[in-house]
Structures are given as structure tokens and as C-alpha cells.
N, C-alpha and C. Protein backbone atom coordinates (compact mmCIF):
# COMPACT_ATOMS: atom_id res chain seq x y z
N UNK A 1 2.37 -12.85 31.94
CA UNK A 1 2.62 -11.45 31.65
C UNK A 1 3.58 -11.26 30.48
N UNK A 2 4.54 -11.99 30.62
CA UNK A 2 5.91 -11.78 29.06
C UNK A 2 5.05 -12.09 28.12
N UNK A 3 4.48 -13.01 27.78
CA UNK A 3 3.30 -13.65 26.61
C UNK A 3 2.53 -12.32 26.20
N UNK A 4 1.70 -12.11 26.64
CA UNK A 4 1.13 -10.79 27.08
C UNK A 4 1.62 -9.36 26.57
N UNK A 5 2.81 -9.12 26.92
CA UNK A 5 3.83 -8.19 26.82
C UNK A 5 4.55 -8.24 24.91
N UNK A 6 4.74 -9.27 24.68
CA UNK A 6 5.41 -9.78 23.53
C UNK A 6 4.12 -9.75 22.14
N UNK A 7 2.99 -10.12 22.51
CA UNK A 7 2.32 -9.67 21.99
C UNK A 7 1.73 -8.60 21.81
N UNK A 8 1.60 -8.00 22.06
CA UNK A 8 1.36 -6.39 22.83
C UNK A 8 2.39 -5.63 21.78
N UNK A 9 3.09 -5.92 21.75
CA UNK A 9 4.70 -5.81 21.06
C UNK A 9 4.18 -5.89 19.69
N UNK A 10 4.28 -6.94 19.23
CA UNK A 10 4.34 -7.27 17.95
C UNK A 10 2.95 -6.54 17.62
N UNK A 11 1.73 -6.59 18.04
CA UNK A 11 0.71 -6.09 17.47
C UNK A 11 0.96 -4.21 16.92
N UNK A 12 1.83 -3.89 18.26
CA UNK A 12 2.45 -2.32 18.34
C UNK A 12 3.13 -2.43 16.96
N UNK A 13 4.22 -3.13 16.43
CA UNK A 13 5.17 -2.75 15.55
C UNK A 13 4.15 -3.19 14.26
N UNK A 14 3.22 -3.85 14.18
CA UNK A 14 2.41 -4.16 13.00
C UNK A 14 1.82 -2.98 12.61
N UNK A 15 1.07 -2.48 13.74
CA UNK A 15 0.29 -1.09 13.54
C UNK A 15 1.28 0.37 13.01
N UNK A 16 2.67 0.32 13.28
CA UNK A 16 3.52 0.91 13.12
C UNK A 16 4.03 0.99 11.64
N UNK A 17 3.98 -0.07 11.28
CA UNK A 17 4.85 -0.39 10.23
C UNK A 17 3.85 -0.18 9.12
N UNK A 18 2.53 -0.78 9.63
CA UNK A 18 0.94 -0.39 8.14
C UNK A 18 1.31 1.63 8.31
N UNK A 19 1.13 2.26 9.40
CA UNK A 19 1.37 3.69 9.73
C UNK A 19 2.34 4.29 8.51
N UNK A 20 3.47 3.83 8.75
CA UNK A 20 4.64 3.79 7.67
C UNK A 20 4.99 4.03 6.43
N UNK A 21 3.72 3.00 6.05
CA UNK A 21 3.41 2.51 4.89
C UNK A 21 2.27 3.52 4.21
N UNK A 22 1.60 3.97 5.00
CA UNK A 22 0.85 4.65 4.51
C UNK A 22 1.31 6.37 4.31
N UNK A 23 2.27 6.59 5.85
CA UNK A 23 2.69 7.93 5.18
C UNK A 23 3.24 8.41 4.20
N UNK A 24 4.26 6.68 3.75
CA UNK A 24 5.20 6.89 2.73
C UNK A 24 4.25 7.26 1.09
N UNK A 25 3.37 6.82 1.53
CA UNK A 25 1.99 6.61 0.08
C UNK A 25 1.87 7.91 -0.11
N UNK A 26 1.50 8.46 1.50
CA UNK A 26 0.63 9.65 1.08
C UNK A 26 1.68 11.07 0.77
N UNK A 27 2.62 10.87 1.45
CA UNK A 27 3.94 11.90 0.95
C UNK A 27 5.06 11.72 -0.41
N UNK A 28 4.84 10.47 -0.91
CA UNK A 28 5.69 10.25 -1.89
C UNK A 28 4.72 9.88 -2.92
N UNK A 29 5.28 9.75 -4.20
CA UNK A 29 4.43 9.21 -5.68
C UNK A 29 6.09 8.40 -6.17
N UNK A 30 6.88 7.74 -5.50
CA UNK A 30 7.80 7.26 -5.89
C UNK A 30 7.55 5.60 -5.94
N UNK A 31 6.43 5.18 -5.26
CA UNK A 31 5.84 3.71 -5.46
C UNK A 31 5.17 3.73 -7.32
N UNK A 32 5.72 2.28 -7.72
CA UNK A 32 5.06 2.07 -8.99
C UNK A 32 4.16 1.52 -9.07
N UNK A 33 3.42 1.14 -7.87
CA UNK A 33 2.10 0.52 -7.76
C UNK A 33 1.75 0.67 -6.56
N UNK A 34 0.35 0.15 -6.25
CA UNK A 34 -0.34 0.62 -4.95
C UNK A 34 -1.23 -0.70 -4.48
N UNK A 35 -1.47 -0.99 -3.16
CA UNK A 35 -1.93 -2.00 -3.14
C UNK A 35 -3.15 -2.00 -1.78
N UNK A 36 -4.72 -1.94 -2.09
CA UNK A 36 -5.55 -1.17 -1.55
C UNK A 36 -6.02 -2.23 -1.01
N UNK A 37 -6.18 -2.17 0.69
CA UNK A 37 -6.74 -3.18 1.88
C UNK A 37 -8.05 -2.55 1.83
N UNK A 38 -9.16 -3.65 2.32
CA UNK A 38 -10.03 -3.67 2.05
C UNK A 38 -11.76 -2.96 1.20
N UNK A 39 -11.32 -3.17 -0.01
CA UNK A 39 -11.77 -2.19 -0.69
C UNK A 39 -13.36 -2.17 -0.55
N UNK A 40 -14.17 -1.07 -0.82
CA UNK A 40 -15.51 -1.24 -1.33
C UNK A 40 -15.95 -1.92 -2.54
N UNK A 41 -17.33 -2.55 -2.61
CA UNK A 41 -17.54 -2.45 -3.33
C UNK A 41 -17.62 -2.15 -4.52
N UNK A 42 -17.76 -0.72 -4.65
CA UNK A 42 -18.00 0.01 -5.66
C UNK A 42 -16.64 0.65 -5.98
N UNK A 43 -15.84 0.31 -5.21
CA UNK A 43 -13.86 1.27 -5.54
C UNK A 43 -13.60 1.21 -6.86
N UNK A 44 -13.88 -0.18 -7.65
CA UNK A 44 -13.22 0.01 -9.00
C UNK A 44 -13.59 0.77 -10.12
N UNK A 45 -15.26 0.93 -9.85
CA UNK A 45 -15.83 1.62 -10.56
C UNK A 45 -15.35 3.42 -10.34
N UNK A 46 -14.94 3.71 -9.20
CA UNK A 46 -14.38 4.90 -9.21
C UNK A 46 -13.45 5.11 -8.89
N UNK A 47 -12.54 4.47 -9.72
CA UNK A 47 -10.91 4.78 -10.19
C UNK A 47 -10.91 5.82 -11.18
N UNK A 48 -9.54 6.63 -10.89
CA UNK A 48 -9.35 7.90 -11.19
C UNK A 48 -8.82 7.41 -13.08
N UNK A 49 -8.63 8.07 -14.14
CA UNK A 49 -8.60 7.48 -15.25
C UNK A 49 -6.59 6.96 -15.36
N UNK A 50 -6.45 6.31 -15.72
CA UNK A 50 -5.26 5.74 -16.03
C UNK A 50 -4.28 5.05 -14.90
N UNK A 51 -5.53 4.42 -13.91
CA UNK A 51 -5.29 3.42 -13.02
C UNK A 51 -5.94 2.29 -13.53
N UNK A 52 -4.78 1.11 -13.37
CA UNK A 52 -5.25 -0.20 -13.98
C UNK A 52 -5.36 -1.28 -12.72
N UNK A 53 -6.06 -2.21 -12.73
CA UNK A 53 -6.00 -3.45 -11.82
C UNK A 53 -5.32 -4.64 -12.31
N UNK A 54 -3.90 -4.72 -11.13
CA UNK A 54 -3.10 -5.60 -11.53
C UNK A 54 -3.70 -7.21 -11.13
N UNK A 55 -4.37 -7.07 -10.12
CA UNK A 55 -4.50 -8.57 -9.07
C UNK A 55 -5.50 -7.96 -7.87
N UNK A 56 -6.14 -8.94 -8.38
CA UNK A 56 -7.68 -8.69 -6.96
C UNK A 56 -7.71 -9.94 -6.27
N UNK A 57 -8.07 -9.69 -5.13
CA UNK A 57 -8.14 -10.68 -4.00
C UNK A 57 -9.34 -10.60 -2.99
N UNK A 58 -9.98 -11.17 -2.11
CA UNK A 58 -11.05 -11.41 -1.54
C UNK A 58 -10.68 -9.63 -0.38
N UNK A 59 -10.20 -9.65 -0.27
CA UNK A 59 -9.00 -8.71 0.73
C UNK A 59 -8.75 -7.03 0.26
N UNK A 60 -7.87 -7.69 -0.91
CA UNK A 60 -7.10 -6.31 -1.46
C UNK A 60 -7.38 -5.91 -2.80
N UNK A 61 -6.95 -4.94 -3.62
CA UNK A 61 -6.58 -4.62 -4.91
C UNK A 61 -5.41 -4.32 -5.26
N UNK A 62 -4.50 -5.27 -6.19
CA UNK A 62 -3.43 -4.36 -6.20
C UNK A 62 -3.62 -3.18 -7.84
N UNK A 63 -2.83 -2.00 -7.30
CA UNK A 63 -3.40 -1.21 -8.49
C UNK A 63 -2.01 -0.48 -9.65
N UNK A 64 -1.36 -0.19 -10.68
CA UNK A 64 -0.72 0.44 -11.32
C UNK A 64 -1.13 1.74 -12.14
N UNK A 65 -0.72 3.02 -11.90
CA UNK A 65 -0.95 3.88 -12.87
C UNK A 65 0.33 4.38 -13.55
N UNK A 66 -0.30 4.52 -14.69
CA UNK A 66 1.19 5.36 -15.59
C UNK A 66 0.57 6.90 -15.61
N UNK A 67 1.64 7.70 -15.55
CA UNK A 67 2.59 7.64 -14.43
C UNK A 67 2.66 7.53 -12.72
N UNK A 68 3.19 6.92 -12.01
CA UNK A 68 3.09 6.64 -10.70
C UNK A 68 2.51 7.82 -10.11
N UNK A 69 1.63 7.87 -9.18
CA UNK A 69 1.20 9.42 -8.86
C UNK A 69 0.84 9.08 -6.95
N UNK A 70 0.76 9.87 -6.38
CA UNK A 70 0.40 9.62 -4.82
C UNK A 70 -0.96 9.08 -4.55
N UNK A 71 -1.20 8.64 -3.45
CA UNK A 71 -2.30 8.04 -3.05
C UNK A 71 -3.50 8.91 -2.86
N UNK A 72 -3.63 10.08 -3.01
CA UNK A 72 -5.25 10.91 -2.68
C UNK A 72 -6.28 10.47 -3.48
N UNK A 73 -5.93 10.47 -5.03
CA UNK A 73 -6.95 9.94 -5.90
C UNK A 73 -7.59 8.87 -5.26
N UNK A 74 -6.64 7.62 -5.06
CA UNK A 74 -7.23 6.61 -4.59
C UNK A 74 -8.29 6.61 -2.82
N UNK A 75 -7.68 7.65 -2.24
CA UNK A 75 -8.36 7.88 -1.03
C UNK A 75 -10.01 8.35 -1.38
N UNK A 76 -9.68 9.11 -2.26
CA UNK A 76 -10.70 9.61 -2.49
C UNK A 76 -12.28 8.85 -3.64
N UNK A 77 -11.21 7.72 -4.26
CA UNK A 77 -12.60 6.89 -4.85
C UNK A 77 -12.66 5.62 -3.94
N UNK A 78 -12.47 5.99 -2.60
CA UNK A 78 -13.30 5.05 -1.37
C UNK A 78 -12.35 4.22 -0.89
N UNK A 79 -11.39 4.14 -0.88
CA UNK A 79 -9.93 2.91 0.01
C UNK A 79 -9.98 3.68 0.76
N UNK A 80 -9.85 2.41 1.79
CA UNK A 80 -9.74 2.74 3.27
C UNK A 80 -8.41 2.59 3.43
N UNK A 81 -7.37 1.40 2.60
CA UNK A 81 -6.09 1.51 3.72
C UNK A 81 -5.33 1.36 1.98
N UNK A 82 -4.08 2.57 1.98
CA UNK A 82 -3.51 2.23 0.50
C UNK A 82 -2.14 2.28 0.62
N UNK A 83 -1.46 0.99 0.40
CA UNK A 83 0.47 0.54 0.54
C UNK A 83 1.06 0.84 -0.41
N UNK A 84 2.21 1.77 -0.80
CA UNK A 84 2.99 1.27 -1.51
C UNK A 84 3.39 0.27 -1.99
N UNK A 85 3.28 -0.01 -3.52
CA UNK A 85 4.33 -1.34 -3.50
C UNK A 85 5.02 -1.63 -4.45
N UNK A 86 6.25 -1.91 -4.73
CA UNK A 86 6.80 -1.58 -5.80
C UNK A 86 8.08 -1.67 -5.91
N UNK A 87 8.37 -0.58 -4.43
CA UNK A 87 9.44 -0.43 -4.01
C UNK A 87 10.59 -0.88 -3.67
N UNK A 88 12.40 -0.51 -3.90
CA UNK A 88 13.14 -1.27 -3.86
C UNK A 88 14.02 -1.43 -2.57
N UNK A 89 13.20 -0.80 -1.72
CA UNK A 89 13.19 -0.85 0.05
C UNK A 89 14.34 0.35 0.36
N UNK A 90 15.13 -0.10 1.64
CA UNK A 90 15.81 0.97 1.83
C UNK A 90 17.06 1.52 1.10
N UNK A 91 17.87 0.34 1.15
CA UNK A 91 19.27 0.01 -0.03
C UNK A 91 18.73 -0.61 -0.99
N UNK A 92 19.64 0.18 -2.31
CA UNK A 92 19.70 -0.41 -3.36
C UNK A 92 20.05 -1.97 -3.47
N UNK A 93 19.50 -3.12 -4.67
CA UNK A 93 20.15 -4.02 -4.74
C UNK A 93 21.47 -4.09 -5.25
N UNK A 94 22.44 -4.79 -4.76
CA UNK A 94 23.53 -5.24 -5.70
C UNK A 94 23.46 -5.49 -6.84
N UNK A 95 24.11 -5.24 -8.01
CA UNK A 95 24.06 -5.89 -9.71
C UNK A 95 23.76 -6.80 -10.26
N UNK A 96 24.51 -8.27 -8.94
CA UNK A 96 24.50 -9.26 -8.92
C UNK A 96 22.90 -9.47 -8.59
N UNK A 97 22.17 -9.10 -8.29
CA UNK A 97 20.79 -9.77 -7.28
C UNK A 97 19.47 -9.46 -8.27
N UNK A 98 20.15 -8.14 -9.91
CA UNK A 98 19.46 -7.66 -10.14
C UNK A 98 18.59 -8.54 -11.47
């Protein structure tokens, strides 16, 4: 049952944390890049104009536009799941780290 329970757990805070990730996408344009789980086919071909492809993977796309803008465009030329990424998390870094 703890086995069970603990997993149960972790699968909960995974699903939580992608949740997160996505509201932060869809309410903010403060990410400088975007990084799109399992894309279609056809997604790249309908990218909105002055979105570029940084790194493609069997998986994902990661994507950059100038200027950073929110995730609808991208919802809307066919991604199913779209992350922020970019970001310099909750606290700033130190000077030293920079």
C-alpha cells in the first residue's frame, strides 16, 4: 500500500507541476522560449510568422519568437502540450552564479 501511495504521489505532483507550467504559458508572455510536447506532424508548417525552431526531438519542439509573446498562437497551429522555458525560476540568481 505505501509503494502504491508514494507513487500515486509523485504521478499527482508530475501532473501538477506540467498544469503549472502550462498556466504560467498561457497567462504570461514573460518566457523567452517555448517548448512544445508532442507535436503534429504538420505543427511546423503552421507556425505563426516570427517563430523560429531552436531544437527538435523525436518528442518535443523547442521554439523562440522575437518578441516573446504567449502561448495561443502556438495552441492554435496544433500543440497539444506548450512549457515555458527560458525562465529564471522563482528567485533571482546571485551576480556571482551569473
Amino acid at each position: 500500500m505505501t509503494i502504491r501511495r508514494i507513487v500515486t504521489g509523485l504521478f499527482a505532483m508530475l501532473i501538477g507541476w506540467i498544469g503549472v507550467l502550462v498556466l504560467v504559458g498561457l497567462l504570461s508572455d514573460a518566457a523567452p522560449a517555448h517548448v512544445v510536447l508532442f507535436p503534429s506532424a504538420d505543427f511546423i508548417d503552421a507556425l505563426p510568422q516570427g517563430v523560429a525552431v531552436v531544437d527538435r526531438s523525436a518528442v518535443s519542439v523547442s521554439l523562440k519568437s522575437d518578441p516573446p509573446g504567449p502561448t495561443g498562437p502556438l495552441y492554435r497551429a496544433g500543440a497539444l502540450i506548450v512549457l515555458p522555458a527560458g525562465l529564471p525560476g522563482c528567485l533571482p540568481l546571485p551576480q556571482a552564479m551569473r
